[in-house]
N, C-alpha and C. Protein backbone atom coordinates (compact mmCIF):
# COMPACT_ATOMS: atom_id res chain seq x y z
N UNK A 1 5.91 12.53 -11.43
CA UNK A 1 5.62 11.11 -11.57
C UNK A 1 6.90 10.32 -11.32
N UNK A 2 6.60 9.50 -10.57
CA UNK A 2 7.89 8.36 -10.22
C UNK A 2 7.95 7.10 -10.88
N UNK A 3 8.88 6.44 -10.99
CA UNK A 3 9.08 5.01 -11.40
C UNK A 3 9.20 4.43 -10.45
N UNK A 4 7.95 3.47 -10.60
CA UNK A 4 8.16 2.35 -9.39
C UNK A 4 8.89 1.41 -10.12
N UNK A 5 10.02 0.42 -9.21
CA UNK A 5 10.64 -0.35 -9.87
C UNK A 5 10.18 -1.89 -9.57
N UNK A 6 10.67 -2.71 -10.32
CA UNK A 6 10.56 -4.58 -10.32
C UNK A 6 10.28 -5.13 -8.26
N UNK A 7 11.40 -4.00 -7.64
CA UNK A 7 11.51 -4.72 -6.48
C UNK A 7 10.39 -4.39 -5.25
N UNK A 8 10.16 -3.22 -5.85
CA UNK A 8 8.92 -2.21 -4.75
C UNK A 8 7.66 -3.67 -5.41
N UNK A 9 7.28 -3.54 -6.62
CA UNK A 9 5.94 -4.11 -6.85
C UNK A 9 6.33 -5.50 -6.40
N UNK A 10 7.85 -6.41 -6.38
CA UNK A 10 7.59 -7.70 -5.83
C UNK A 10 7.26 -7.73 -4.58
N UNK A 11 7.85 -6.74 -3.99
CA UNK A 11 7.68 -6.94 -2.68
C UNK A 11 6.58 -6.61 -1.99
N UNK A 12 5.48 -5.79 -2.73
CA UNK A 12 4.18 -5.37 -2.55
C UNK A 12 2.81 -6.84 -2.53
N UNK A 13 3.96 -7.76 -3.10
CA UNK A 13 3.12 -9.12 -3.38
C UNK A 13 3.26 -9.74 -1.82
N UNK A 14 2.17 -9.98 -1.10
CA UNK A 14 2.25 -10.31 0.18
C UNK A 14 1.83 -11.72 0.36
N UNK A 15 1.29 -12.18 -0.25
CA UNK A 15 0.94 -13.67 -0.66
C UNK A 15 -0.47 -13.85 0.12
N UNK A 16 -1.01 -13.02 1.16
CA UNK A 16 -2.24 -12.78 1.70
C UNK A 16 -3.33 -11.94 0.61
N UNK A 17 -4.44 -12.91 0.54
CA UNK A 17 -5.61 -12.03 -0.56
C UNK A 17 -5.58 -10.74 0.47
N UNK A 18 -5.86 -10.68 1.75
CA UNK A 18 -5.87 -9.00 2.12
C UNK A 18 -5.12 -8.13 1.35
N UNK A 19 -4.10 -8.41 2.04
CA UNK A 19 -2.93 -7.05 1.63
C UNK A 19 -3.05 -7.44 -0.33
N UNK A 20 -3.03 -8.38 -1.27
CA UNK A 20 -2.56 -8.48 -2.21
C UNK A 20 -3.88 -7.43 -2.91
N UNK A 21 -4.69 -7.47 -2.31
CA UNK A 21 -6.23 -6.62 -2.86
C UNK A 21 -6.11 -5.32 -3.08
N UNK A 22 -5.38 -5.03 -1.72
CA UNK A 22 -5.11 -3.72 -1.51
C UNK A 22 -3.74 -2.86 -2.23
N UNK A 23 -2.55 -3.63 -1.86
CA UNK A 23 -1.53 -3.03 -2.59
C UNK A 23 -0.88 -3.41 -3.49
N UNK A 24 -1.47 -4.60 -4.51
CA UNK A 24 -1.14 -4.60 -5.76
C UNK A 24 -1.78 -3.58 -6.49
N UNK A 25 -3.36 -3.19 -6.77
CA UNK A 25 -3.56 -2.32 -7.37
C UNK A 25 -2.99 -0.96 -6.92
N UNK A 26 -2.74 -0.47 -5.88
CA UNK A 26 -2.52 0.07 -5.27
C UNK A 26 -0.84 0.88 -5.99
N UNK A 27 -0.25 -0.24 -6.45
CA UNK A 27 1.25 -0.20 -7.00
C UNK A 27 0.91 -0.15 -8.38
N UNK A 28 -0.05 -0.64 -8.66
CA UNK A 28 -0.37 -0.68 -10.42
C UNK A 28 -0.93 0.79 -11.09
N UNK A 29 -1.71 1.51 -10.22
CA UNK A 29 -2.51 2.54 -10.33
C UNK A 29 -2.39 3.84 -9.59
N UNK A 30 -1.79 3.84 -8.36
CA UNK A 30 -1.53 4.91 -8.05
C UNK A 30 -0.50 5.53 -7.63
N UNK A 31 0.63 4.88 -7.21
CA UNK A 31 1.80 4.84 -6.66
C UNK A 31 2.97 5.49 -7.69
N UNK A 32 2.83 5.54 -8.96
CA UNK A 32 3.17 6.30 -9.89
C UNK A 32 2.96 7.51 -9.81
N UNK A 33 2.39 8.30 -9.27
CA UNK A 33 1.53 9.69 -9.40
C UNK A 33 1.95 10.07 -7.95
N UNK A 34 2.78 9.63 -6.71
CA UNK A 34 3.46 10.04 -6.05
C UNK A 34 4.30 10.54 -5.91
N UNK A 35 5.08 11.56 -4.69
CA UNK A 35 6.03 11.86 -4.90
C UNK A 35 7.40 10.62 -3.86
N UNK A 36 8.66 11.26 -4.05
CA UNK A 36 9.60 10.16 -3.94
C UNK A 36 9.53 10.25 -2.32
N UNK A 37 9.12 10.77 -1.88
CA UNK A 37 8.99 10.68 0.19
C UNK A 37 7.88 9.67 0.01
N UNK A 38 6.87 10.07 -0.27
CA UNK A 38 6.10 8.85 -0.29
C UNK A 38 6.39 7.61 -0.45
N UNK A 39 7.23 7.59 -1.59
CA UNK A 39 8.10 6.43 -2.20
C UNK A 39 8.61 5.49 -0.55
N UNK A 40 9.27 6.59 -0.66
CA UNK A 40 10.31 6.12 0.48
C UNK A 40 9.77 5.75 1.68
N UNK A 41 8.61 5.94 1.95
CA UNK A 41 7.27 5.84 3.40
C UNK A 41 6.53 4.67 2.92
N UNK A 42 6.41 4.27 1.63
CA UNK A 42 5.72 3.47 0.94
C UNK A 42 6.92 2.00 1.29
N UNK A 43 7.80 2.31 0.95
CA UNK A 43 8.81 0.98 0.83
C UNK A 43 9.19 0.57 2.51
N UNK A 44 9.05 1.94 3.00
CA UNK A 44 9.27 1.83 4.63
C UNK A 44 8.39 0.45 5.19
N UNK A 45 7.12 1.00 5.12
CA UNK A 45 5.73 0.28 5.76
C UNK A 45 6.07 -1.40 4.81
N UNK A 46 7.01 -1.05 3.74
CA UNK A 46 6.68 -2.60 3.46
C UNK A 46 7.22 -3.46 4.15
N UNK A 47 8.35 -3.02 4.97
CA UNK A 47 9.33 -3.68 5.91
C UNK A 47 8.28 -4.05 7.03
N UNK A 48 6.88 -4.23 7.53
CA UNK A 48 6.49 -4.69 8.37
C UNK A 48 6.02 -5.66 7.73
N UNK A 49 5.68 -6.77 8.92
CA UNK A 49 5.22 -8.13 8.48
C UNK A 49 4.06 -8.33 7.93
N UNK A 50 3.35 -9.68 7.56
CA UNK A 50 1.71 -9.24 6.84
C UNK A 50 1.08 -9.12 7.97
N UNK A 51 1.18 -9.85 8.68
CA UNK A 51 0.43 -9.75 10.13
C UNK A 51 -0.04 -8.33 10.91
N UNK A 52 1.10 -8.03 11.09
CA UNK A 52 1.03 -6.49 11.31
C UNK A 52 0.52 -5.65 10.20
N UNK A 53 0.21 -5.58 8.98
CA UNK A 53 0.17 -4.99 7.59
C UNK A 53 -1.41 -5.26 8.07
N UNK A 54 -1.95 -6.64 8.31
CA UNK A 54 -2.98 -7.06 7.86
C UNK A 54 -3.56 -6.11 9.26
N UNK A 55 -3.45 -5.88 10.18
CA UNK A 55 -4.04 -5.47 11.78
C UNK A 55 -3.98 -4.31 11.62
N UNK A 56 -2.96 -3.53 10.60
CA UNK A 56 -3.05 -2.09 10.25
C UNK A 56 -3.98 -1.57 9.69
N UNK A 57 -4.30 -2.58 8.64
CA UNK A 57 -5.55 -2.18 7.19
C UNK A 57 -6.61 -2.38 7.49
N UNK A 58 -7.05 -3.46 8.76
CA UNK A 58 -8.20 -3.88 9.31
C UNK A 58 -8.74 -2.83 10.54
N UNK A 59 -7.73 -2.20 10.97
CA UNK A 59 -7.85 -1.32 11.97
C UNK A 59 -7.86 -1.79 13.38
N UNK A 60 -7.32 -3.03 13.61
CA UNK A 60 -7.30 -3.80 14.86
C UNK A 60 -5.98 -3.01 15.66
N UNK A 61 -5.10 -2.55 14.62
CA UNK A 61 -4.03 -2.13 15.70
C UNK A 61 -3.81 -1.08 14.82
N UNK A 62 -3.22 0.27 15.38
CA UNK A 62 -2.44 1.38 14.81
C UNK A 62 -0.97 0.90 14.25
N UNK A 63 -0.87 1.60 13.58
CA UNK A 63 0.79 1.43 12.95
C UNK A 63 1.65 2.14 13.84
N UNK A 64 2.43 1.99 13.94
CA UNK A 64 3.41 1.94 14.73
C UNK A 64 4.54 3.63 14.54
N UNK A 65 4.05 4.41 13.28
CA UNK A 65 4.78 5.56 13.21
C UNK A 65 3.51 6.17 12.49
N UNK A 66 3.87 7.77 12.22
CA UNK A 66 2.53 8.59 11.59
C UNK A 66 2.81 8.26 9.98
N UNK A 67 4.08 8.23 9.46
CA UNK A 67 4.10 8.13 8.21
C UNK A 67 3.81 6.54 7.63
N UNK A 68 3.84 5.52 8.54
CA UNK A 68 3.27 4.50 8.05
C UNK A 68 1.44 4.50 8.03
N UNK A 69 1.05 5.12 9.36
CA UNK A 69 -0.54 5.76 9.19
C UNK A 69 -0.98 6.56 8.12
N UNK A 70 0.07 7.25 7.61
CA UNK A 70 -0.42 8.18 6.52
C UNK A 70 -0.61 7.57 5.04
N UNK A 71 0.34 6.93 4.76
CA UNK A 71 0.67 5.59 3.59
C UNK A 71 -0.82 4.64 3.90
N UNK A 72 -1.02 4.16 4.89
CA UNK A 72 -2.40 3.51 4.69
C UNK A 72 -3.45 4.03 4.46
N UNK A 73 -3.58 5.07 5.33
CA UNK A 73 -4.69 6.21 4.97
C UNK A 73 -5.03 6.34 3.29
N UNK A 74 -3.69 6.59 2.72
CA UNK A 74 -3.85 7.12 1.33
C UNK A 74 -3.94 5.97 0.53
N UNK A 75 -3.49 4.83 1.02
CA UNK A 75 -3.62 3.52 0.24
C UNK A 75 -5.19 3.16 0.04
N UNK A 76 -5.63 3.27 1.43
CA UNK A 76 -7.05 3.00 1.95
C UNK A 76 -7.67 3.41 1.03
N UNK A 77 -7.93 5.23 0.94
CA UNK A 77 -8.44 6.28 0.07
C UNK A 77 -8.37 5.72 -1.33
N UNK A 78 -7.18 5.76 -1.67
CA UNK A 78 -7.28 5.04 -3.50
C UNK A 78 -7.95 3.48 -3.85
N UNK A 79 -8.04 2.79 -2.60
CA UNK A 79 -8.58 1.53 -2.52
C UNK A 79 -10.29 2.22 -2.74
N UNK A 80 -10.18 2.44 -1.81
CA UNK A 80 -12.28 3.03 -1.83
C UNK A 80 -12.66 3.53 -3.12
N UNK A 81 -11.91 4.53 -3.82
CA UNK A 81 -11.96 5.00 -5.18
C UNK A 81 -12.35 4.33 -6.14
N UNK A 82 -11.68 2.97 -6.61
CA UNK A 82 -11.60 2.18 -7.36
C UNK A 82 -12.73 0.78 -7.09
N UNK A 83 -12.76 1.61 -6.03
CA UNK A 83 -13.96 -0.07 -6.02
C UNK A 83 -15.16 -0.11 -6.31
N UNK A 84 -15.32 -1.26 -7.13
CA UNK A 84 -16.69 -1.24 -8.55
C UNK A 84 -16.36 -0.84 -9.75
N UNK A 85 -15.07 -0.30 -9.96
CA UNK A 85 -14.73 -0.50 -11.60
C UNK A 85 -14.32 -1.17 -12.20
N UNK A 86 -14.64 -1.49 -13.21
CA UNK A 86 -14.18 -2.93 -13.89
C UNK A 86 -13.04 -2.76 -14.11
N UNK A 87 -12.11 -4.15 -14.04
CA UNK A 87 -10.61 -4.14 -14.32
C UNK A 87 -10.15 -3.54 -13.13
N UNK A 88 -10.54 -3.38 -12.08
CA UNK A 88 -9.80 -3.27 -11.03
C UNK A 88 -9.82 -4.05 -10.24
């Protein structure tokens, strides 16, 4: 289990309801239970813009490396999980 810190979850705040749907809970609930490559693939992909973030998650455009594809994939996956439970 990892510690996500203050700056990963601010910066996870994208100010778009898309992305904020997806990877706030996303940072609240599962991102803990990763390991630290992930971490590090996780903070990677945050360095792209929302625009691009948003064309990634929508599937209009591929991401641009496999480990940023893989980070959505699994973001995606824990997104689908959770949806319809209350408090999420």
């Amino acid at each position: 289990m990892i510690e996500v810190t203050g700056k990963v979850k601010w910066q996870s705040r994208r100010g778009m309801r898309e992305l904020d749907l997806m990877l706030l809970p996303f940072v609240e609930h599962d991102l803990q239970n990763c390991d630290e490559k992930f971490l590090a693939d996780y903070v990677d992909l945050l360095e792209a813009t929302d625009l691009q973030l948003v064309r990634w998650f929508n599937g209009t455009e591929m991401a641009d490396t496999q480990s940023r594809r893989d980070v959505i994939a699994y973001i995606k996956k824990c997104h689908a999980t959770r949806m319809g439970k209350e408090g999420v």
